[in-house]
C-alpha atoms as a PDB file:
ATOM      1  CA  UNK A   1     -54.591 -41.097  54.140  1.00  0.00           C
ATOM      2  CA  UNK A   2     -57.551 -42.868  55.500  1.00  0.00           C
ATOM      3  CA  UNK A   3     -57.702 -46.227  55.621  1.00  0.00           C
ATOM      4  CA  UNK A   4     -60.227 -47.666  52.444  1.00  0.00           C
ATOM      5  CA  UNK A   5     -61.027 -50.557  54.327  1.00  0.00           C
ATOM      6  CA  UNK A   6     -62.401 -48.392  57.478  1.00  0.00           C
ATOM      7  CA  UNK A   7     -66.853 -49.356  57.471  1.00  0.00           C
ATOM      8  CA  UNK A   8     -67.667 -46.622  60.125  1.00  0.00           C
ATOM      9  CA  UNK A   9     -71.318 -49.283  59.763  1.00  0.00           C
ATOM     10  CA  UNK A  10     -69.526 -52.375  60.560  1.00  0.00           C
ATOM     11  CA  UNK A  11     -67.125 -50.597  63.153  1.00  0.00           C
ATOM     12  CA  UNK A  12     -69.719 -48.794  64.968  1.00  0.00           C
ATOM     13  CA  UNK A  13     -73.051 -50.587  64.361  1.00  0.00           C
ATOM     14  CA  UNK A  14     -72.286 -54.161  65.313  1.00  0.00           C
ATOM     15  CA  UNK A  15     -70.750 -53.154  69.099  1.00  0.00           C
ATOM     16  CA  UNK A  16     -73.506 -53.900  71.049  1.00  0.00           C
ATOM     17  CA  UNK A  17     -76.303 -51.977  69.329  1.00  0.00           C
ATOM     18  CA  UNK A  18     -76.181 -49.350  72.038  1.00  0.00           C
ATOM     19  CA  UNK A  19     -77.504 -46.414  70.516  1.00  0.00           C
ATOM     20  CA  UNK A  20     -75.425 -44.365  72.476  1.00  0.00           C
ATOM     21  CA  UNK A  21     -72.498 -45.974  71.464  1.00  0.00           C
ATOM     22  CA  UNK A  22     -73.954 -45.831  67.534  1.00  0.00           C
ATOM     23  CA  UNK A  23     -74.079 -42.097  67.784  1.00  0.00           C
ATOM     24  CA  UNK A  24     -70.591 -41.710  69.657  1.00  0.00           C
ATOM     25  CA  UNK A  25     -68.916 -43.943  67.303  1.00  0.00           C
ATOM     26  CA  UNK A  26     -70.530 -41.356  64.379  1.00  0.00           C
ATOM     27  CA  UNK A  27     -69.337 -38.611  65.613  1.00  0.00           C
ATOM     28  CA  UNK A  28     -66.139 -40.173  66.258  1.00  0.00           C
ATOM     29  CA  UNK A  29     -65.697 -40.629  62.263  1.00  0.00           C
ATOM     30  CA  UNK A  30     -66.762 -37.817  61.524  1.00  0.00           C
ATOM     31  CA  UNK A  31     -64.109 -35.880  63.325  1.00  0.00           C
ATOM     32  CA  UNK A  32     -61.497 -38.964  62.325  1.00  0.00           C
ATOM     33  CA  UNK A  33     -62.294 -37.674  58.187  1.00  0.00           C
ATOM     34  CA  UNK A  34     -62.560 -33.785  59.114  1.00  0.00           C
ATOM     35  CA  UNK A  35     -59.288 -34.097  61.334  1.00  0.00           C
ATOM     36  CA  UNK A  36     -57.769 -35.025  58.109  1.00  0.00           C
ATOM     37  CA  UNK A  37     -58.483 -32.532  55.672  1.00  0.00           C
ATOM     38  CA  UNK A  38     -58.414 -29.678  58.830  1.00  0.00           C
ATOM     39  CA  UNK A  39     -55.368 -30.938  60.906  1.00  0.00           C
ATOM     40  CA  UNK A  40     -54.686 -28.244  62.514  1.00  0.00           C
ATOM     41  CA  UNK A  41     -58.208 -27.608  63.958  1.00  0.00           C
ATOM     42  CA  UNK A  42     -59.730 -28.759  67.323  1.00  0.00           C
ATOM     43  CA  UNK A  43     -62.211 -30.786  65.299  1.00  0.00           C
ATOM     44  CA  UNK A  44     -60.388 -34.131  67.139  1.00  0.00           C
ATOM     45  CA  UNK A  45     -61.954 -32.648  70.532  1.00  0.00           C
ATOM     46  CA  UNK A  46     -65.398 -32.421  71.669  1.00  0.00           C
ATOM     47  CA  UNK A  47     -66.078 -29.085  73.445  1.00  0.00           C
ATOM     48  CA  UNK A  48     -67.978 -29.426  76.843  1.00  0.00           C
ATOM     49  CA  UNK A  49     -70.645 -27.402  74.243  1.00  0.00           C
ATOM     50  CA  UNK A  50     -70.681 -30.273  71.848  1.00  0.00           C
ATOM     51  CA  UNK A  51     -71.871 -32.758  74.260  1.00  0.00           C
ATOM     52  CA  UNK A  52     -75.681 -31.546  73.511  1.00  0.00           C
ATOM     53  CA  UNK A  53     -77.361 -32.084  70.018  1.00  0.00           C
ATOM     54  CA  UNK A  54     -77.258 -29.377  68.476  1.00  0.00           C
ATOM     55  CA  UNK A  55     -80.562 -28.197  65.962  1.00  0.00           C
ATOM     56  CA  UNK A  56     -80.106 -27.033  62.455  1.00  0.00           C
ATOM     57  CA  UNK A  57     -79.823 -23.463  62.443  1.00  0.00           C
ATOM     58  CA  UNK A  58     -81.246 -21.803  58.819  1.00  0.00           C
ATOM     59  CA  UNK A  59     -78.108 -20.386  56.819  1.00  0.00           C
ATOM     60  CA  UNK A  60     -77.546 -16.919  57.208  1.00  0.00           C
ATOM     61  CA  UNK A  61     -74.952 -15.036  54.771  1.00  0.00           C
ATOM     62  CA  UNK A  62     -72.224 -13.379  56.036  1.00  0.00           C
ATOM     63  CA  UNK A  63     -71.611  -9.929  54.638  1.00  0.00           C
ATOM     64  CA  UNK A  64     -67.572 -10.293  53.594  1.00  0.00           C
ATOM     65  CA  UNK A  65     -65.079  -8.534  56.177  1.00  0.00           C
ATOM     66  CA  UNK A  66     -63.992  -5.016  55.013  1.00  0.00           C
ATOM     67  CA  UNK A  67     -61.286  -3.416  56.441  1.00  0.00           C
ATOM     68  CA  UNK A  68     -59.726  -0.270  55.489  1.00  0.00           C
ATOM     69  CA  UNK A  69     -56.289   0.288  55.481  1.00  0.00           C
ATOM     70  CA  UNK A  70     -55.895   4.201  55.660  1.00  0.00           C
ATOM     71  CA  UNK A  71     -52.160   5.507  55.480  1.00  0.00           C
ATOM     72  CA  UNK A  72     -51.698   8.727  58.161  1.00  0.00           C
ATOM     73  CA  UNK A  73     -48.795  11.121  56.764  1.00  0.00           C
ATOM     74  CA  UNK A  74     -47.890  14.025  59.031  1.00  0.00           C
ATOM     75  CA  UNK A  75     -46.492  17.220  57.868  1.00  0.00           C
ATOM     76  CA  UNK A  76     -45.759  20.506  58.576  1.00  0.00           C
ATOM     77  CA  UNK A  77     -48.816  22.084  58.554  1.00  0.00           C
ATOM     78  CA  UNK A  78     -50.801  19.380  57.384  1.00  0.00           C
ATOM     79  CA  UNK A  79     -52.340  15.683  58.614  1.00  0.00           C
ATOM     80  CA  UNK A  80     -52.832  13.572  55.070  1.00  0.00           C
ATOM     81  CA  UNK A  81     -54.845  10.903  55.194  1.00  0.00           C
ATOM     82  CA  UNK A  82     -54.843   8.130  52.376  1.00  0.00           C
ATOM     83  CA  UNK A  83     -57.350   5.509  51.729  1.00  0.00           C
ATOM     84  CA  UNK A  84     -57.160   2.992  48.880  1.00  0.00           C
ATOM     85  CA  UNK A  85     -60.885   2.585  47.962  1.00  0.00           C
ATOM     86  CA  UNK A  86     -63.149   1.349  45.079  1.00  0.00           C
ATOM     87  CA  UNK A  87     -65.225   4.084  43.222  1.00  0.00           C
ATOM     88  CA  UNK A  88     -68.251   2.263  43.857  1.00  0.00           C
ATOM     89  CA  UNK A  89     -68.265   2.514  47.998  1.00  0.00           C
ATOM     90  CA  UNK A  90     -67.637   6.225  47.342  1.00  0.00           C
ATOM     91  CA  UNK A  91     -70.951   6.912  46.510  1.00  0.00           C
ATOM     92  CA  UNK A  92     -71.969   5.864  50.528  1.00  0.00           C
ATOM     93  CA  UNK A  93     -69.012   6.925  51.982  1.00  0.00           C
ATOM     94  CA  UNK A  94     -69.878   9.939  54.880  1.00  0.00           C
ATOM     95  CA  UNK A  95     -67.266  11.315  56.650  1.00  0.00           C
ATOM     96  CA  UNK A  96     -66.988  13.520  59.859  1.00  0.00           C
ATOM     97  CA  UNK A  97     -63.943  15.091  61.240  1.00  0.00           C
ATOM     98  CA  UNK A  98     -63.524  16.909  64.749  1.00  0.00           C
ATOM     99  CA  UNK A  99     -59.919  17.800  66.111  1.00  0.00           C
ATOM    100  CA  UNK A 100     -58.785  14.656  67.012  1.00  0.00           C
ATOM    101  CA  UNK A 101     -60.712  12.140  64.757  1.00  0.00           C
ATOM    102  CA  UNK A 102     -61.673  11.489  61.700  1.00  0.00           C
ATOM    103  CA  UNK A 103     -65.005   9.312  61.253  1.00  0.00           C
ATOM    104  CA  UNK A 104     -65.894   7.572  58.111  1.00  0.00           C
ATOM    105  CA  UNK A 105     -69.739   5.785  57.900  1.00  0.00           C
ATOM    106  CA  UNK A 106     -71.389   4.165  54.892  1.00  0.00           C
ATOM    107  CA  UNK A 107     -68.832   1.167  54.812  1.00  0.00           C
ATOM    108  CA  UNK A 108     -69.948  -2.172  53.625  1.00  0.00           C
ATOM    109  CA  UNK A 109     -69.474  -3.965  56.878  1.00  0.00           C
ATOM    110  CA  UNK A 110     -72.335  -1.314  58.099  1.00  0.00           C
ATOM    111  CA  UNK A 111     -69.718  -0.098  60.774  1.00  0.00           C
ATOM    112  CA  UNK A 112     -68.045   3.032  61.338  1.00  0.00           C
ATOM    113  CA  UNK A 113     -64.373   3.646  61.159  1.00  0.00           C
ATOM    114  CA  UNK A 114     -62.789   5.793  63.555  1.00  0.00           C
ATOM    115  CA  UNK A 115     -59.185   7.143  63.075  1.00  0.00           C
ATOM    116  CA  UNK A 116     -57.069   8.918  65.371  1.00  0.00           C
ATOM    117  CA  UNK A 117     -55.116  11.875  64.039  1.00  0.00           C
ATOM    118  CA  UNK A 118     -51.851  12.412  65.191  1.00  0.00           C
ATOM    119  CA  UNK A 119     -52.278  16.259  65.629  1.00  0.00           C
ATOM    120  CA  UNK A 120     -54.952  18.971  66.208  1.00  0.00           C
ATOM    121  CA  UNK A 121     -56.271  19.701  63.040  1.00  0.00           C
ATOM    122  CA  UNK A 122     -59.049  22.076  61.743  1.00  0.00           C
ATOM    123  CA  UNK A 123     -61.712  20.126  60.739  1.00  0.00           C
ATOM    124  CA  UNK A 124     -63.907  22.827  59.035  1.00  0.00           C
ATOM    125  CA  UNK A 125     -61.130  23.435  56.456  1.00  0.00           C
ATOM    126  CA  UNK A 126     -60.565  19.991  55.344  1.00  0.00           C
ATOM    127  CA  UNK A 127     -60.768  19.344  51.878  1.00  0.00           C
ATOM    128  CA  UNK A 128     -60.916  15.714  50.371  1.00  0.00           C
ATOM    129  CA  UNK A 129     -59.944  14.185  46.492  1.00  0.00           C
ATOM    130  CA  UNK A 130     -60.295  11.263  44.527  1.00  0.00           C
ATOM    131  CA  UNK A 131     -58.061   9.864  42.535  1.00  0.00           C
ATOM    132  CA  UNK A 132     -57.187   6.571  40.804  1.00  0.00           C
ATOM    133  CA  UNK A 133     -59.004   4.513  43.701  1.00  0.00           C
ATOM    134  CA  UNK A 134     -57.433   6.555  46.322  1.00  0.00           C
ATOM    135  CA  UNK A 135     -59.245   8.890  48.800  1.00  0.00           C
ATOM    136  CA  UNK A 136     -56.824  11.553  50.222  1.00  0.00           C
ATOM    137  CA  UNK A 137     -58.373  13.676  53.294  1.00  0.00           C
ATOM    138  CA  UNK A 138     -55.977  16.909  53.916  1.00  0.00           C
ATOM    139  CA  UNK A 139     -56.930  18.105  57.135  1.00  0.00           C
ATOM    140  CA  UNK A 140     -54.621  21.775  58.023  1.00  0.00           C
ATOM    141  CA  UNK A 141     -53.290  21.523  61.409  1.00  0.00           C
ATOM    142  CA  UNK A 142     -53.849  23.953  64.236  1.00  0.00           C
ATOM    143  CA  UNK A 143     -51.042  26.374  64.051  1.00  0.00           C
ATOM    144  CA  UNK A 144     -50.837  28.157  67.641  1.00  0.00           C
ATOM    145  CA  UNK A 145     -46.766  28.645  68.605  1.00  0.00           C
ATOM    146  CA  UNK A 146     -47.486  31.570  70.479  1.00  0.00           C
ATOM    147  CA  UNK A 147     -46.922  31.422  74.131  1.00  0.00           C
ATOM    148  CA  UNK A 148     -49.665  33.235  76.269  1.00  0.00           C
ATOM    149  CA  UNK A 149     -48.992  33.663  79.566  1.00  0.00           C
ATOM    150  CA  UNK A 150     -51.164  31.650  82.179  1.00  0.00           C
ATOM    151  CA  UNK A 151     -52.341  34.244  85.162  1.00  0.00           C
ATOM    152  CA  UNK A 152     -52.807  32.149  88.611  1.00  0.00           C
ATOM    153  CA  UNK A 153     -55.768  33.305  90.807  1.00  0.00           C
ATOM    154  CA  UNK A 154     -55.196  33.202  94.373  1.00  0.00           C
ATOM    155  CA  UNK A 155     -58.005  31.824  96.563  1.00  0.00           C
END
């Protein structure tokens, strides 16, 4: 709890009137009342960056962190991908596929998401539904179990 009789004006002001001091001793408080509702934070330590004073920089919004988190099945003949996502970032949603990767664009972060299949697959055959908030890419893996035989050329 922090002490009600605490003046940071009376504590800090009446020193010496060193205006050095007077903005120290502010600063001080101020991380003394944030160290208490954060206490956990670093807020109790000046950083070597917070020795200069700093100028008010004009808000900028954040966009919100959006993060997929896609489900890779593997079967037989197939690589399933599963996405839970709203109806509404459908509607941006782009997605590439090549062998190895699958590459989805449009997000709301404005970033691309890259995934890593676990197999070869065949990328022009892959088909993709939507269903209850859930996008499910079926990409057919390569199927190639024949052995060829591998002729060596002699230099």
């Amino acid at each position: 709890m922090m002490d009600n009789n605490f003046d940071p004006v009376r504590e800090y002001f009446t020193k010496n009137g060193n205006k050095d001091e007077v903005f120290s001793g502010i600063g001080d408080y101020v991380r003394k009342v944030l160290a208490q509702h954060f206490p956990e934070s670093d807020l109790t330590q000046p950083s070597s960056s917070e020795q200069h004073v700093r100028t008010a920089q004009p808000y900028q919004q954040t966009k919100p962190i959006f993060t997929l988190q896609e489900q890779i099945i593997e079967l037989h003949g197939f690589v399933i991908v599963q996405i839970p996502l709203a109806e509404d970032l459908l509607n941006h949603l782009i997605m590439e596929a090549n062998t190895t990767h699958l590459v989805l664009y449009g997000l709301p972060s404005g970033e691309q998401k890259k995934i890593k299949l676990p197999s070869c697959v065949r990328s022009d055959s892959a088909k993709a539904i939507y269903k209850e908030q859930l996008l499910e890419i079926r990409l057919p893996k390569i199927q190639d179990d024949h052995y060829h035989q591998i002729a060596v050329k002699r230099g």
